[in-house]
PDB file of N, CA and C in Angstrom:
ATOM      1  N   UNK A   1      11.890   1.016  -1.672  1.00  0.00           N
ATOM      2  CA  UNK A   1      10.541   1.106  -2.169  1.00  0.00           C
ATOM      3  C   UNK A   1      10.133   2.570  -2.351  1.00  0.00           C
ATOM      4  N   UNK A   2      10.960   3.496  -1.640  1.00  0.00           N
ATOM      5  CA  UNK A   2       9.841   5.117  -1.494  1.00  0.00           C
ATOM      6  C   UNK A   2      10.736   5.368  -2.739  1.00  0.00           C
ATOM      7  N   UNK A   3      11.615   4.928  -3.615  1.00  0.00           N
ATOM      8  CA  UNK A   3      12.039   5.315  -5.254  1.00  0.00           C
ATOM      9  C   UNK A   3      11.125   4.935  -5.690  1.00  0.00           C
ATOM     10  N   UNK A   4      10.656   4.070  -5.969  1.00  0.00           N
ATOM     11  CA  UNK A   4       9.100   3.444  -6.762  1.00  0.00           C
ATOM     12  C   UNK A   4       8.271   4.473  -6.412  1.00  0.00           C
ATOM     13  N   UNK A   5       7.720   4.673  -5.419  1.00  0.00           N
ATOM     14  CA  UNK A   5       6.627   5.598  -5.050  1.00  0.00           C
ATOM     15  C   UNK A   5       6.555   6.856  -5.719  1.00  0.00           C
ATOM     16  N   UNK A   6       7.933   7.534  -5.131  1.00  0.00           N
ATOM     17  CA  UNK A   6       8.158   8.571  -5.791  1.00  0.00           C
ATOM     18  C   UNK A   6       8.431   9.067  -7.251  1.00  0.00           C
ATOM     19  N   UNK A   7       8.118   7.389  -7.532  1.00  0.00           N
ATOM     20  CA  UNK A   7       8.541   8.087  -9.407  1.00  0.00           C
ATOM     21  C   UNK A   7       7.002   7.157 -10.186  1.00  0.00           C
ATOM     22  N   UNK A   8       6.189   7.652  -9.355  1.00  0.00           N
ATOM     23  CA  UNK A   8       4.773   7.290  -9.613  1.00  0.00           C
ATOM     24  C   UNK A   8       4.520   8.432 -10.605  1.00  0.00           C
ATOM     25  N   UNK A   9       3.503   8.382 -11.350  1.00  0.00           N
ATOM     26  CA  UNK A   9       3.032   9.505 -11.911  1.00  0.00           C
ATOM     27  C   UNK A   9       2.067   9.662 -11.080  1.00  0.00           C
ATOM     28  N   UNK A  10       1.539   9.889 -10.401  1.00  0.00           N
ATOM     29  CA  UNK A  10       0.276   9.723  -9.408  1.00  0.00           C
ATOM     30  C   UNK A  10       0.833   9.792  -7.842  1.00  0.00           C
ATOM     31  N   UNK A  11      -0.109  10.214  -7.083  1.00  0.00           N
ATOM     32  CA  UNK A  11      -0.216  10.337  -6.150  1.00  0.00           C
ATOM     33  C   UNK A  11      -0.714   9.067  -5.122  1.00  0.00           C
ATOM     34  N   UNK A  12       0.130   8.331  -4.151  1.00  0.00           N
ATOM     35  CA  UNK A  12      -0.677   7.337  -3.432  1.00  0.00           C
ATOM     36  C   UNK A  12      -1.720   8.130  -2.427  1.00  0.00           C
ATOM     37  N   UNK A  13      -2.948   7.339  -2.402  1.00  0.00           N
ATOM     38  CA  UNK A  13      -3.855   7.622  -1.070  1.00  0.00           C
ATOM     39  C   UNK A  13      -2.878   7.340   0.638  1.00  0.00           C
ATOM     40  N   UNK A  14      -3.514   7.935   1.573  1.00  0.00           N
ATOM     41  CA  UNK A  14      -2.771   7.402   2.601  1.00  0.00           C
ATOM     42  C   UNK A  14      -3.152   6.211   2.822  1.00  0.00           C
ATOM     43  N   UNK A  15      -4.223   6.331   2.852  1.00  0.00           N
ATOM     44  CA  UNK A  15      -4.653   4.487   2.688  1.00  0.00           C
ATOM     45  C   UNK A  15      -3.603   3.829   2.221  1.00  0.00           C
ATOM     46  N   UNK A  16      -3.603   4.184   0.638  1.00  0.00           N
ATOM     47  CA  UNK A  16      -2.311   2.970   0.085  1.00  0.00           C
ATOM     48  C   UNK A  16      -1.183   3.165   0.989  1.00  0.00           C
ATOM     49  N   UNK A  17      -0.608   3.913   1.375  1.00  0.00           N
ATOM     50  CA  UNK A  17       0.414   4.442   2.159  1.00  0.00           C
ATOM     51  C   UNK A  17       0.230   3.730   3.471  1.00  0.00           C
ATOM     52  N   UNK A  18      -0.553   3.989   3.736  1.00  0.00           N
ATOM     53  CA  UNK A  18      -0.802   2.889   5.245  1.00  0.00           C
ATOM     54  C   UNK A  18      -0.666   1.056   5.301  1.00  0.00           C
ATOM     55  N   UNK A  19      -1.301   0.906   4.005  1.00  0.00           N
ATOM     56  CA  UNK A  19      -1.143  -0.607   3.443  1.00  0.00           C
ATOM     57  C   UNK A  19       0.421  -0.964   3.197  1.00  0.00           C
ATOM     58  N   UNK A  20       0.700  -0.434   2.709  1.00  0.00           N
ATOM     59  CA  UNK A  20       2.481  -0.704   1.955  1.00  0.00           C
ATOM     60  C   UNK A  20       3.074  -0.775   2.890  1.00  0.00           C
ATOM     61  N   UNK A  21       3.364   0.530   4.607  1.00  0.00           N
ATOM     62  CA  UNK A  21       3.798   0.349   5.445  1.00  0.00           C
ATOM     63  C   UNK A  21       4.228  -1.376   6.209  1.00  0.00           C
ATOM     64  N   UNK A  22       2.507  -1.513   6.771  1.00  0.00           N
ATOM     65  CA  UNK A  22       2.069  -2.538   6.743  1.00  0.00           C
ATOM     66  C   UNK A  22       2.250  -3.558   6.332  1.00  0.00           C
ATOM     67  N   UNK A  23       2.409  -3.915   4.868  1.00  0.00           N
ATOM     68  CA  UNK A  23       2.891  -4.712   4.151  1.00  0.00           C
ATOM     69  C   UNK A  23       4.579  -5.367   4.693  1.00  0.00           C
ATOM     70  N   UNK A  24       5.174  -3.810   4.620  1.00  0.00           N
ATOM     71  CA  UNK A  24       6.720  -3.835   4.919  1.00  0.00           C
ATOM     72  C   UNK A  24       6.955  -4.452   6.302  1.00  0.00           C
ATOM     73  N   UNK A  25       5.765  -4.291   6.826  1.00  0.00           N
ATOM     74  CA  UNK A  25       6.483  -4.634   8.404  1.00  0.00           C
ATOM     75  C   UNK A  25       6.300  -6.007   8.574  1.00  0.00           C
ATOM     76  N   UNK A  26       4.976  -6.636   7.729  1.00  0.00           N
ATOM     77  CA  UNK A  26       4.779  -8.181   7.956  1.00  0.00           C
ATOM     78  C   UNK A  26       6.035  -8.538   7.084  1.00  0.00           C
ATOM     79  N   UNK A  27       6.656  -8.181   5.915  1.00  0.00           N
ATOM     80  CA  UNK A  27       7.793  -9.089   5.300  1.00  0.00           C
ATOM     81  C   UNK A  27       8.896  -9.080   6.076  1.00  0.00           C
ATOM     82  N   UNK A  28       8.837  -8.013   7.315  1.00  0.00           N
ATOM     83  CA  UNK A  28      10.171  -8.637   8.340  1.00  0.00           C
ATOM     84  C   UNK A  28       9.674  -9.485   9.300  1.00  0.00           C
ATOM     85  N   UNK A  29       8.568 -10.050   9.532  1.00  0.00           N
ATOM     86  CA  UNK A  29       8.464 -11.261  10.524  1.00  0.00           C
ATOM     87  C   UNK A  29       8.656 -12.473   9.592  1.00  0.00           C
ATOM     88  N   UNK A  30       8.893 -13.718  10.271  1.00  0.00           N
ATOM     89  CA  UNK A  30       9.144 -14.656  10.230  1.00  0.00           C
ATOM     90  C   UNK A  30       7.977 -15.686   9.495  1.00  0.00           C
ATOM     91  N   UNK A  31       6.697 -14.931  10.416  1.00  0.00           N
ATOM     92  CA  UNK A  31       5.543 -15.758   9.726  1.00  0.00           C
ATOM     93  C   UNK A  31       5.143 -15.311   8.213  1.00  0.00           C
ATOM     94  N   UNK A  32       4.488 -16.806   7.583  1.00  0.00           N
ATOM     95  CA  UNK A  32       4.031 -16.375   6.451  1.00  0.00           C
ATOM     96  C   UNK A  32       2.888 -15.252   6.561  1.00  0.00           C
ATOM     97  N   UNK A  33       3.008 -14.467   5.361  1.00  0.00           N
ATOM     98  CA  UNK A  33       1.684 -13.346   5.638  1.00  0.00           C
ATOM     99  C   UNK A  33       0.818 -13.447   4.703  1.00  0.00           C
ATOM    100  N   UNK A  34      -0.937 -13.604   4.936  1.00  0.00           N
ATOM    101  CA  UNK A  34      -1.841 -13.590   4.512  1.00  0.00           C
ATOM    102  C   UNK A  34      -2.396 -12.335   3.902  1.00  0.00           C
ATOM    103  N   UNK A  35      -2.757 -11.936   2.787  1.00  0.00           N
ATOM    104  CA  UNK A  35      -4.094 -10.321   2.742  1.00  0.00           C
ATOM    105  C   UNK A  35      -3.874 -10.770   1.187  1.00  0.00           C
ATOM    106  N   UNK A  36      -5.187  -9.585   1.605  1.00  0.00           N
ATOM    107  CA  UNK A  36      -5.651  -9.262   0.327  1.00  0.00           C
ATOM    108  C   UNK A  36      -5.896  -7.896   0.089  1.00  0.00           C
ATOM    109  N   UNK A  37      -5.698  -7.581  -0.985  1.00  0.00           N
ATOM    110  CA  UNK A  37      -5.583  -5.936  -0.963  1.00  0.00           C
ATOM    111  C   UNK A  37      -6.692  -6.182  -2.148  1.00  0.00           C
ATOM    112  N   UNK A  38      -7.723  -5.266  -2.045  1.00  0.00           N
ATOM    113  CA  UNK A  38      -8.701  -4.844  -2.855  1.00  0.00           C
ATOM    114  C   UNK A  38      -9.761  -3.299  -3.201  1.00  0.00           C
ATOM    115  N   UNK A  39      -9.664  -2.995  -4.424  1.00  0.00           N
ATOM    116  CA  UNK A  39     -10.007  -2.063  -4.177  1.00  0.00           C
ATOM    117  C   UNK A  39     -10.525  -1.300  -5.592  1.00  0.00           C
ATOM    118  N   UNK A  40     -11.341  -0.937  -5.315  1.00  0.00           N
ATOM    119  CA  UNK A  40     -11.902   0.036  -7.160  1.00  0.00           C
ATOM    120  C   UNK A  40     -11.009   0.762  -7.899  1.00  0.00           C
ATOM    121  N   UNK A  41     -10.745   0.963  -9.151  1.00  0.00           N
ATOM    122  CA  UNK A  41      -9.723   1.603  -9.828  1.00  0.00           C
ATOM    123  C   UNK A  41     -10.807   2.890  -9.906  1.00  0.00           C
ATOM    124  N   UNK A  42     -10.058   4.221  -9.773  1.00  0.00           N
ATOM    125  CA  UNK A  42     -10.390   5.216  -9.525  1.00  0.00           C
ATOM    126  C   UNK A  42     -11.532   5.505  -8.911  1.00  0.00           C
ATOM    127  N   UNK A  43     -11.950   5.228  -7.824  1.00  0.00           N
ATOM    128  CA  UNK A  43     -12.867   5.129  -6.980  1.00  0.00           C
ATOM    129  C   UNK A  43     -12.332   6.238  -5.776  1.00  0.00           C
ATOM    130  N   UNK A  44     -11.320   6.424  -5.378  1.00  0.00           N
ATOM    131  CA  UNK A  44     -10.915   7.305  -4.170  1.00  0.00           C
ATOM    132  C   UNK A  44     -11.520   6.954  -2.894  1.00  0.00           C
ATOM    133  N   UNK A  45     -12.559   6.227  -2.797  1.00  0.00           N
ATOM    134  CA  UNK A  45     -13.353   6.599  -2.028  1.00  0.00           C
ATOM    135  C   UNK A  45     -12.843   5.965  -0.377  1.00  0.00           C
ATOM    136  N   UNK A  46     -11.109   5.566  -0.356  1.00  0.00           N
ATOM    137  CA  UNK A  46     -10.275   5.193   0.612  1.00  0.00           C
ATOM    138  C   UNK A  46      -9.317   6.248   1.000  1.00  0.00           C
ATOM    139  N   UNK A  47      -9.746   7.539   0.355  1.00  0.00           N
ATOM    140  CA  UNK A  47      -8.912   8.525   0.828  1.00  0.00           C
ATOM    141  C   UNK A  47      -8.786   9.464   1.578  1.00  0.00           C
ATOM    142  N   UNK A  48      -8.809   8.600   2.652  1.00  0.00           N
ATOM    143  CA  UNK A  48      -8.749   9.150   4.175  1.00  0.00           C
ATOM    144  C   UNK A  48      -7.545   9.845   4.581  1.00  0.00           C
TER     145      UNK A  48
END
């Protein structure tokens, strides 16, 4: 996945960066995983 990232034209927020992690770690458990990812297109305003 960090080839995808890195051949972004753009920069991820850590936010997104924190989500994707996240993401990665629920697709190695067993249980099904629930979310929802939502968020304003160019809004920034998650860039913590």
């Amino acid at each position: 996945m960090s080839d995808v990232i890195n051949n972004l034209p753009f920069k991820l927020t850590k936010a997104q960066l924190r989500v994707l992690e996240e993401i990665d770690h629920d697709m190695e458990n067993k249980k099904p995983m629930n979310r929802l990812l939502q968020g304003d297109v160019g809004s920034r305003k998650d860039d913590c």
